[in-house]
C-alpha atoms as a PDB file:
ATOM      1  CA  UNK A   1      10.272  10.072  11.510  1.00  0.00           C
ATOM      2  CA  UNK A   2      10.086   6.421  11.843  1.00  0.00           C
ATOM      3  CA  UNK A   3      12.549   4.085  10.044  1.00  0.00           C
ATOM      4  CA  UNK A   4      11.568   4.932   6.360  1.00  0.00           C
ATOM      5  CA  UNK A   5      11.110   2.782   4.011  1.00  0.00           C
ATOM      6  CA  UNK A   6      12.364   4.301   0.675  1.00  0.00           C
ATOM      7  CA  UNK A   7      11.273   4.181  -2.708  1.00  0.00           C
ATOM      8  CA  UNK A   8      12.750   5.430  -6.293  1.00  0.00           C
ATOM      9  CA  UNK A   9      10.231   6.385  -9.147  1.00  0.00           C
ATOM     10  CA  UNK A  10      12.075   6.425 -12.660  1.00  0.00           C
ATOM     11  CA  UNK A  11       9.260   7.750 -14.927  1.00  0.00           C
ATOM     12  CA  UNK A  12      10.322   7.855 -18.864  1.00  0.00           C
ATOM     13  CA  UNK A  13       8.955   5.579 -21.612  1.00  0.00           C
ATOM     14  CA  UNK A  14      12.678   6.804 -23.203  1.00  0.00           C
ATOM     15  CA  UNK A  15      14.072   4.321 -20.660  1.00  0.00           C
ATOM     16  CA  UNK A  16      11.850   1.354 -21.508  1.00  0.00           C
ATOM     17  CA  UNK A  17      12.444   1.472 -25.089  1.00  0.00           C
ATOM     18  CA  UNK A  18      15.877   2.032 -24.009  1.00  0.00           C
ATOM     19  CA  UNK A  19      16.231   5.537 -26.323  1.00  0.00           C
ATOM     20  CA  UNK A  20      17.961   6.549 -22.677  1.00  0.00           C
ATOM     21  CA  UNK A  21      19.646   4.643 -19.768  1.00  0.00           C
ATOM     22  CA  UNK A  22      18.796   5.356 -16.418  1.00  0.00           C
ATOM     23  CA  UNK A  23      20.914   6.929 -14.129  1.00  0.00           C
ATOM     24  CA  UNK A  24      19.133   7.293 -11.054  1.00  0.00           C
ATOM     25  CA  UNK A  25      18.704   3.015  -9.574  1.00  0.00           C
ATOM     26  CA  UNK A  26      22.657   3.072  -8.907  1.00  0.00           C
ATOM     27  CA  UNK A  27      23.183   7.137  -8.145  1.00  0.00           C
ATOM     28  CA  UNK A  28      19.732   6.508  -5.057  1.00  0.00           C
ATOM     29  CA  UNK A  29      21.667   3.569  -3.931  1.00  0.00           C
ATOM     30  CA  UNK A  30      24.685   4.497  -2.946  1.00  0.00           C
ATOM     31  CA  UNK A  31      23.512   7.935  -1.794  1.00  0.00           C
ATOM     32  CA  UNK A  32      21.421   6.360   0.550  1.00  0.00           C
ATOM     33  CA  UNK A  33      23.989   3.559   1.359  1.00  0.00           C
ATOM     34  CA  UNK A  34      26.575   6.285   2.700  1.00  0.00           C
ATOM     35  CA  UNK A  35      23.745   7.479   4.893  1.00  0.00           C
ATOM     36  CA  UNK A  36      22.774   4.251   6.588  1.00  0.00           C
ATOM     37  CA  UNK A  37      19.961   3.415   4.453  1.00  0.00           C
ATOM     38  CA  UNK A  38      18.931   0.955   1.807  1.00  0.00           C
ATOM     39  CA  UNK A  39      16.115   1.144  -0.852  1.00  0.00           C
ATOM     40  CA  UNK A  40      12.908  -0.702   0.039  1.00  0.00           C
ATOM     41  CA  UNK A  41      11.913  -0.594  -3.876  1.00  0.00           C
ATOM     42  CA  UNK A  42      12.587   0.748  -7.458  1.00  0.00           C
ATOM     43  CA  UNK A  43      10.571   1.366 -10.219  1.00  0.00           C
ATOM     44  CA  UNK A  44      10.503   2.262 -13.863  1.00  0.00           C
ATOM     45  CA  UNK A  45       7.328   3.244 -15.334  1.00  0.00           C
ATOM     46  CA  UNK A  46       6.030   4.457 -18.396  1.00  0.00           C
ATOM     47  CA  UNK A  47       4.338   8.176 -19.254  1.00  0.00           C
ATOM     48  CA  UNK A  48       0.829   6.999 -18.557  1.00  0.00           C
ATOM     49  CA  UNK A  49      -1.190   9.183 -15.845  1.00  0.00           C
ATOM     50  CA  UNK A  50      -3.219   6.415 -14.611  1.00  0.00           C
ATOM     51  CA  UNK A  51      -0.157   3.775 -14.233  1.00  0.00           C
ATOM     52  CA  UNK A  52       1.940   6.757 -12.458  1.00  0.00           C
ATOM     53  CA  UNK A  53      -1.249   7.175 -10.280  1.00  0.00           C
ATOM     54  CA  UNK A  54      -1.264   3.938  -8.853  1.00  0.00           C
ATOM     55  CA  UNK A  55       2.298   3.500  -7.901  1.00  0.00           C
ATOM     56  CA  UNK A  56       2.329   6.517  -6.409  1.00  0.00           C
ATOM     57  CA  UNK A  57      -0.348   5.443  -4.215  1.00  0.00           C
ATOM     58  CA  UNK A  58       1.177   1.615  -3.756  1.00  0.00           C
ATOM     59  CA  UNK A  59       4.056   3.660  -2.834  1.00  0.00           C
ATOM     60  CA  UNK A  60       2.387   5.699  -0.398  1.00  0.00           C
ATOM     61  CA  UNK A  61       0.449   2.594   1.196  1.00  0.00           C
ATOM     62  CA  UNK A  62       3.457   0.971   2.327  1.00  0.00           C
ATOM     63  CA  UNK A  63       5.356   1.785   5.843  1.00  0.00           C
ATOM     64  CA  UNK A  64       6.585   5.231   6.328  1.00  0.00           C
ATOM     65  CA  UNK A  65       7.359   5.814   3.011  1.00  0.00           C
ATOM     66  CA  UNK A  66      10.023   8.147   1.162  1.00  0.00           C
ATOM     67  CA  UNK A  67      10.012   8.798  -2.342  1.00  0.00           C
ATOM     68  CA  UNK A  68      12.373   9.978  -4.819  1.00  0.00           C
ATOM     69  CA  UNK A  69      10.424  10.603  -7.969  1.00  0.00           C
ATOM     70  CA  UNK A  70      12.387  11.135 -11.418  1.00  0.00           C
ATOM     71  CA  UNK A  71      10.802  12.956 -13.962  1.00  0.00           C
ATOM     72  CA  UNK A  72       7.730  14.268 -15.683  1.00  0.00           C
ATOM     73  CA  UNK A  73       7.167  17.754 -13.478  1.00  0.00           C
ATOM     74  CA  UNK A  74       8.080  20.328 -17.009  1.00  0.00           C
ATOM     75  CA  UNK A  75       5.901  21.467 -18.796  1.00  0.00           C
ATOM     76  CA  UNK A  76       5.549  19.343 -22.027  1.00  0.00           C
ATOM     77  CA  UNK A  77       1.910  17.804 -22.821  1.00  0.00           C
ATOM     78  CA  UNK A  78       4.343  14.251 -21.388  1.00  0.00           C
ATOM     79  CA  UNK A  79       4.933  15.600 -18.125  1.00  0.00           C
ATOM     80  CA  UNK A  80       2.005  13.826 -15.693  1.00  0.00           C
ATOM     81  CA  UNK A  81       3.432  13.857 -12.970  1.00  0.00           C
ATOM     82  CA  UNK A  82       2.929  17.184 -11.505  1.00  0.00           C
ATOM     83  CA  UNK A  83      -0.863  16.457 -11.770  1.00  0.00           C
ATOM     84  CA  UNK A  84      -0.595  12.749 -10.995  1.00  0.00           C
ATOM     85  CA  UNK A  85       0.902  13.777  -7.596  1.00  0.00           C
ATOM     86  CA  UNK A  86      -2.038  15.723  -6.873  1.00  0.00           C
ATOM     87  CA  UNK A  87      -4.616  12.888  -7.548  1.00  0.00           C
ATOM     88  CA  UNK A  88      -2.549  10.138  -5.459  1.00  0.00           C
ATOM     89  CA  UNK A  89      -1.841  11.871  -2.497  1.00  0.00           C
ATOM     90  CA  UNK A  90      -3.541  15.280  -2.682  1.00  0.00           C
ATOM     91  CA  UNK A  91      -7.182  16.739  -3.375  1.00  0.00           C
ATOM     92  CA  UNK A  92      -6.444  15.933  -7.241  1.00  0.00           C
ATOM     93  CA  UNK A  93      -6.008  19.777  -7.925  1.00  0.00           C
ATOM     94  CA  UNK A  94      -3.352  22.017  -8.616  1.00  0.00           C
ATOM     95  CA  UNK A  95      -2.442  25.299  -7.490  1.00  0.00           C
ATOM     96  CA  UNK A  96      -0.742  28.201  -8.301  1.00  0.00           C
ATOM     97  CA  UNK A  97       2.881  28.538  -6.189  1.00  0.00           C
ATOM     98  CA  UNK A  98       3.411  31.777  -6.324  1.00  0.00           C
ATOM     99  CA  UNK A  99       7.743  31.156  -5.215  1.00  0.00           C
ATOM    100  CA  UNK A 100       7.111  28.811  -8.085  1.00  0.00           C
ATOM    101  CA  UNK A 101       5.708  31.207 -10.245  1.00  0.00           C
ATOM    102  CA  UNK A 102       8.337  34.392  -9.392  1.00  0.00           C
ATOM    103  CA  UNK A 103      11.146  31.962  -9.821  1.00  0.00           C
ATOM    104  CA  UNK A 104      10.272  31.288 -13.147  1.00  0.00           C
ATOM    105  CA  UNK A 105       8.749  34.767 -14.572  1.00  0.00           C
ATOM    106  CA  UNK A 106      12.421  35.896 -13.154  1.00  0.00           C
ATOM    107  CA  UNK A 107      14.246  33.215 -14.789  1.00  0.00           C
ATOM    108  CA  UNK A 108      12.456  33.483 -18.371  1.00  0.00           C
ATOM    109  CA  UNK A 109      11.462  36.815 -18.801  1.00  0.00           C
ATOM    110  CA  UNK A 110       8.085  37.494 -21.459  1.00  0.00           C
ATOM    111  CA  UNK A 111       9.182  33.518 -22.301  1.00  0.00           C
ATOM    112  CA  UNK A 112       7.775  32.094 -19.130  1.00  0.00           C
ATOM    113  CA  UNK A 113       4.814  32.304 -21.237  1.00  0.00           C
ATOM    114  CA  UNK A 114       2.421  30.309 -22.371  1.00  0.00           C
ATOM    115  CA  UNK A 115       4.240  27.176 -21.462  1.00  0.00           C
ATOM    116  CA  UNK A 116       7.259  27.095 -18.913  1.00  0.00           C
ATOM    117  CA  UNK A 117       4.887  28.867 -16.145  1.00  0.00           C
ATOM    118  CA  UNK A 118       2.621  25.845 -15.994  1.00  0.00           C
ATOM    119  CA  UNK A 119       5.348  24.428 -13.800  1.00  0.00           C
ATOM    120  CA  UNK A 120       4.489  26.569 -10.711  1.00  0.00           C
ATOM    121  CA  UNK A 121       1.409  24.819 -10.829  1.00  0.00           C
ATOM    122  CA  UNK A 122       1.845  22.286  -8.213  1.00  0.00           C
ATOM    123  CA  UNK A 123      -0.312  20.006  -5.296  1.00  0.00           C
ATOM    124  CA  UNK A 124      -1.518  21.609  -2.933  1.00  0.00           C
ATOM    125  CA  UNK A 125       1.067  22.221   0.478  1.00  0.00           C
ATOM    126  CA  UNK A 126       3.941  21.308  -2.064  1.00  0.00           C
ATOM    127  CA  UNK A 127       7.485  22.770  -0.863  1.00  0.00           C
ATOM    128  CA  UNK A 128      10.150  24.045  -3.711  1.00  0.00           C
ATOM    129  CA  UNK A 129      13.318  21.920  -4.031  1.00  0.00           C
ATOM    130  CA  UNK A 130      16.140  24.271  -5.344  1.00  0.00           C
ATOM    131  CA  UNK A 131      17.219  23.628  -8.573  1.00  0.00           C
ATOM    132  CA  UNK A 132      21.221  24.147  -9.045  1.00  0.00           C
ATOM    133  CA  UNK A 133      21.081  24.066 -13.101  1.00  0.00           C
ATOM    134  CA  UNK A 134      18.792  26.303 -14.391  1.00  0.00           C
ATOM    135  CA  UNK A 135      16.957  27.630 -11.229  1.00  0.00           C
ATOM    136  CA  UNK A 136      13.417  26.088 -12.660  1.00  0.00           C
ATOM    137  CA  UNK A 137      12.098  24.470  -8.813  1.00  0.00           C
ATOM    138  CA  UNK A 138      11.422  20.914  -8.135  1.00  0.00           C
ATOM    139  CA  UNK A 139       9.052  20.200  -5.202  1.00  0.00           C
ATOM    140  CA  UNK A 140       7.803  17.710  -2.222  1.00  0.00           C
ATOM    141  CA  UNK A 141       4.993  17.163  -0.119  1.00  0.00           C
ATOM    142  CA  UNK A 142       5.241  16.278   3.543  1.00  0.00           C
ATOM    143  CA  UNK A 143       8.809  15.763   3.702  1.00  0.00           C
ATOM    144  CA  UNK A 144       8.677  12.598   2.215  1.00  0.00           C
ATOM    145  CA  UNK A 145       7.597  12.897  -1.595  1.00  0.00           C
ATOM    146  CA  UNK A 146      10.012  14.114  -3.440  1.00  0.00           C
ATOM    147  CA  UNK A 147       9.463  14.887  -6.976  1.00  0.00           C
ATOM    148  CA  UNK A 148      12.377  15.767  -8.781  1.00  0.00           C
ATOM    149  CA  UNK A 149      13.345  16.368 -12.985  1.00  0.00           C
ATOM    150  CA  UNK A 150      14.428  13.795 -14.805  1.00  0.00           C
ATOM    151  CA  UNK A 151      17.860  14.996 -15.610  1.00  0.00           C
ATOM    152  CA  UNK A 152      20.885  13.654 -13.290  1.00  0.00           C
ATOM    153  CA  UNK A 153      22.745  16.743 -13.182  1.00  0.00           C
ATOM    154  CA  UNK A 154      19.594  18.609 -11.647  1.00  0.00           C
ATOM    155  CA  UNK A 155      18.080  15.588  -9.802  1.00  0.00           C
ATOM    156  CA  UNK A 156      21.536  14.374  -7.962  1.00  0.00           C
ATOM    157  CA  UNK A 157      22.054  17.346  -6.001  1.00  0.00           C
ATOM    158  CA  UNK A 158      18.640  17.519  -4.692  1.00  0.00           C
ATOM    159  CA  UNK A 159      18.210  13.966  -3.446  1.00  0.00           C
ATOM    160  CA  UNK A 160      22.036  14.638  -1.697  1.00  0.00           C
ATOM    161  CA  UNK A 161      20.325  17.761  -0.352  1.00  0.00           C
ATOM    162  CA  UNK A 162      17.268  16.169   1.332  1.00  0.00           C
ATOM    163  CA  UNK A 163      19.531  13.420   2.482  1.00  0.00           C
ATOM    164  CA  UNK A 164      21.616  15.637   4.448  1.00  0.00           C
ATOM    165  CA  UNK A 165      18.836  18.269   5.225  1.00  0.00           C
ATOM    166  CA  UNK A 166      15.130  16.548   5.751  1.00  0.00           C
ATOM    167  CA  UNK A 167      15.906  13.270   5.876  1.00  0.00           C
ATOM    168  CA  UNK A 168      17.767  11.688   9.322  1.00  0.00           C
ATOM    169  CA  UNK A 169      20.686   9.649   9.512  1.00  0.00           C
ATOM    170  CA  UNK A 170      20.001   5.963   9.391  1.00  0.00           C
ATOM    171  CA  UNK A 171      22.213   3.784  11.326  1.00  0.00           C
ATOM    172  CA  UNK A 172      25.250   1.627   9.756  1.00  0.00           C
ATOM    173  CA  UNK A 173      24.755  -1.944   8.312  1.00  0.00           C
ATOM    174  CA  UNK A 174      27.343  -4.155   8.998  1.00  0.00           C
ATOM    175  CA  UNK A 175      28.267  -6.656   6.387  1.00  0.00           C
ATOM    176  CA  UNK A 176      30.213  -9.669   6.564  1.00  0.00           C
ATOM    177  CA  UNK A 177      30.502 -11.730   3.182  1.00  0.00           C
ATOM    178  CA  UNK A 178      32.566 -14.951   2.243  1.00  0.00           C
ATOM    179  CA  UNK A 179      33.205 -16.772  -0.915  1.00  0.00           C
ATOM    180  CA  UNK A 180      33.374 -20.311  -0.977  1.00  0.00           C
ATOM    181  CA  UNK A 181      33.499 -23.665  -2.809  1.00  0.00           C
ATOM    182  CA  UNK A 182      30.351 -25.114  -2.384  1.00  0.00           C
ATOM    183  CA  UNK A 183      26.721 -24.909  -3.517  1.00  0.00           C
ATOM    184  CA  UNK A 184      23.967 -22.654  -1.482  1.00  0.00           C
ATOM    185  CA  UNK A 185      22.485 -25.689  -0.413  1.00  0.00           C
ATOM    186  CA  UNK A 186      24.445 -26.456   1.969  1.00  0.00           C
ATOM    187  CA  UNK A 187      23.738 -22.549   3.644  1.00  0.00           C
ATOM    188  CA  UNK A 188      19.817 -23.346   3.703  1.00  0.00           C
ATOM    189  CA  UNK A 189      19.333 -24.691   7.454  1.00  0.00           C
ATOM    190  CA  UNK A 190      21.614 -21.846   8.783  1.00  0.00           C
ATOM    191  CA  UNK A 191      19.737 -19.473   6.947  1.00  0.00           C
ATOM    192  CA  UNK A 192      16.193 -20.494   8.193  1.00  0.00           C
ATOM    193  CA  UNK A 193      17.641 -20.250  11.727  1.00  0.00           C
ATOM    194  CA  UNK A 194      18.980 -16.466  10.843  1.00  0.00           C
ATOM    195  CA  UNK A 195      17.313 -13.852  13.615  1.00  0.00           C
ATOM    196  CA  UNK A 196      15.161 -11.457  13.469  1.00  0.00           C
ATOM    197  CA  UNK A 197      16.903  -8.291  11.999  1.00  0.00           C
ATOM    198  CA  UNK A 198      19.724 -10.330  10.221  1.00  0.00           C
ATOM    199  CA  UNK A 199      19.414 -10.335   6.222  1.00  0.00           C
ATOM    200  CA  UNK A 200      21.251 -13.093   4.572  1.00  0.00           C
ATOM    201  CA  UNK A 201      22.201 -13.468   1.265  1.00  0.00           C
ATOM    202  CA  UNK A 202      23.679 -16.177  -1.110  1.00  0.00           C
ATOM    203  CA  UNK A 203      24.984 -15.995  -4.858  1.00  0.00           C
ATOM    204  CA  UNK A 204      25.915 -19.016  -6.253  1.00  0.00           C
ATOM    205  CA  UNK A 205      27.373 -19.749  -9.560  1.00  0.00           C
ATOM    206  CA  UNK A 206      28.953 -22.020 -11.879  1.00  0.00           C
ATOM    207  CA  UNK A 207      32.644 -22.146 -13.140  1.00  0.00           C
ATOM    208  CA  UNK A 208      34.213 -24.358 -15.118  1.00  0.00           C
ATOM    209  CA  UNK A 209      35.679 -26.071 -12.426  1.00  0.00           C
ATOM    210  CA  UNK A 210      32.715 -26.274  -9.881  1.00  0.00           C
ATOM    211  CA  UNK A 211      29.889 -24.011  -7.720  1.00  0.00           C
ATOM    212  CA  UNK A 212      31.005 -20.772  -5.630  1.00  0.00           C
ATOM    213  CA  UNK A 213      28.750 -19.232  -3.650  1.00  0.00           C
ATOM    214  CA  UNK A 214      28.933 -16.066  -2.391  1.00  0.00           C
ATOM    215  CA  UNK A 215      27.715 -15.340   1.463  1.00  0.00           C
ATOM    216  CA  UNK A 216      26.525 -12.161   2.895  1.00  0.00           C
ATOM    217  CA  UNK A 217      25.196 -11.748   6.548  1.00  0.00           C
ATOM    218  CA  UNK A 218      24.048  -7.884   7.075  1.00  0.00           C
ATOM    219  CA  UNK A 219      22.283  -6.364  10.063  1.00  0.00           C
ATOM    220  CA  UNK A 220      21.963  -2.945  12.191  1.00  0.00           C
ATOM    221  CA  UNK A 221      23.606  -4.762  14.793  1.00  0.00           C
ATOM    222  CA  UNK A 222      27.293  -5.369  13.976  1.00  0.00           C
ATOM    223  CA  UNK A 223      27.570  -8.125  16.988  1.00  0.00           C
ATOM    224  CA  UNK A 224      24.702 -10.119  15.958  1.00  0.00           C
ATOM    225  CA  UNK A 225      25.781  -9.987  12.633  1.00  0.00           C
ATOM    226  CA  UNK A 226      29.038 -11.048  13.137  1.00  0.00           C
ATOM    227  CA  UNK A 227      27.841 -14.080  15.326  1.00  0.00           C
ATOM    228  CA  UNK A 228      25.541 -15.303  12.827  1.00  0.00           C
ATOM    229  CA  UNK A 229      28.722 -14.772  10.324  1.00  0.00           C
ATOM    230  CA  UNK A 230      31.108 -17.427  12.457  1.00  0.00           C
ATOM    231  CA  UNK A 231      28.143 -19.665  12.533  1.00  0.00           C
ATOM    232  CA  UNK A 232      28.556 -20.171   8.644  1.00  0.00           C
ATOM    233  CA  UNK A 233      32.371 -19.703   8.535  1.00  0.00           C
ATOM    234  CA  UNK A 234      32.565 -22.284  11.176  1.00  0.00           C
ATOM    235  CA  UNK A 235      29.914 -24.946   9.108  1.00  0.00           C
ATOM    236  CA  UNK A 236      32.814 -24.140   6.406  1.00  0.00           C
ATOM    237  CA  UNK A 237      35.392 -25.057   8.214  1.00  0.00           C
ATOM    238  CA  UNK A 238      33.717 -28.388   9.602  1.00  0.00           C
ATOM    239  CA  UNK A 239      33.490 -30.031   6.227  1.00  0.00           C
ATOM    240  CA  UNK A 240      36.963 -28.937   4.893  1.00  0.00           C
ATOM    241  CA  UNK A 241      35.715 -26.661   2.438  1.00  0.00           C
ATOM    242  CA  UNK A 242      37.999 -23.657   0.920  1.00  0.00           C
ATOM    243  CA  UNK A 243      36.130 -19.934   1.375  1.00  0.00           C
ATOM    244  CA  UNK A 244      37.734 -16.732   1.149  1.00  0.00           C
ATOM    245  CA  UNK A 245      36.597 -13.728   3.017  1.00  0.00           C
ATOM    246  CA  UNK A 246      35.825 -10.353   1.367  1.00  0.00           C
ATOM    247  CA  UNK A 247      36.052  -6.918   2.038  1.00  0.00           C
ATOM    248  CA  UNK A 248      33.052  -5.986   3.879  1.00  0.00           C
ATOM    249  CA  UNK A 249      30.549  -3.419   1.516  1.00  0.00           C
END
């Protein structure tokens, strides 16, 4: 696989109108952090078929995408996305799985029936992601949708599972950051002269007692990122101005 480029879909109306918080922006982040990646994009949507649709397929236009898709694959007259996956990057049908549907019949009994069994119902080509709560499979397509429930306890240990089982290792990002007494402007040149596959970053802000900004210089390669670093700690340094370096993250 070429460097992805990776994506989180939070689908819930319940998190718009804020009737639930979202626990999956911070949980993606960090999981993918600790394996030398960083997300390209979140989203949260609404319940709406035609709105899920289209992201999906924004999502899939963009460069070697992977997706980690929260929510919406039960079986409630709510849950789109099942189908909605099947429209945006499939033939628009779904099909019976028939892992899917054992899993479930052996799970539920006579009460897989008439609803919970419409959840083996998936895209065409779809793959079962094991689900470590109540056995009822999640699923992907092409190793690099992954569509997942909505619940953190189920959803966690799957993305952590494709992480360490589908998807490779990204390499490390080293970060060098500094604090200092000053505003961002005086970063700017520097920053437009930043090489290719350096990301800079400033935060400034206002205290009581004057502007702090805070510096970050990241990159893939630690000594280009650490050049690029001195170059600012040394601009610093030439016009007497206090900075504190912080713990790389």
């Amino acid at each position: 696989m070429k460097t992805p480029s990776f994506f989180a879909l939070i689908i819930g109306t319940e998190i718009l109108n804020q009737r639930r918080k979202d626990a999956h922006f911070s949980f993606v982040a960090n999981a993918l952090a600790k394996k030398g990646h960083t997300l390209s994009g979140s989203f949260v949507i609404k319940d709406d078929p035609a709105f899920i649709v289209q992201t999906l397929k924004f999502i899939a236009s963009q460069p070697n995408p992977v997706l980690f898709s929260f929510g919406g694959i039960g079986s409630t007259p709510d849950d789109h996305t099942r189908k909605c996956a099947a429209i945006a990057l499939r033939d628009g049908n779904l099909y019976e799985h028939p892992e899917a549907k054992k899993i479930i019949k052996e799970k539920l009994g006579k009460d897989a029936y008439p609803h919970p069994i419409k959840m083996a119902q998936l895209p065409k080509g779809a793959k079962l992601l094991e689900n470590p709560i109540n056995q009822m499979p999640a699923f992907y397509l092409d190793e690099r949708y992954f569509f997942m429930p909505g619940f953190p306890e189920m959803s966690h240990p799957m993305v952590e599972y494709v992480l360490e089982n589908i998807i490779p290792q990204g390499a490390p990002t080293y970060r060098f950051t500094l604090t200092a007494s000053c505003k961002e402007n005086l970063f700017i040149e520097l920053m437009e002269q930043a090489p290719k596959g350096v990301e800079i970053s400033s935060l400034p802000k206002l205290y009581d007692n004057g502007w702090r900004v805070t510096l970050s210089v990241a990159s893939k390669d630690e000594a280009l990122a650490k050049t690029t670093f001195e170059k600012f700690v040394a601009l610093l340094e030439s016009n007497n101005i206090p900075y504190t370096l912080n713990d790389e993250t």
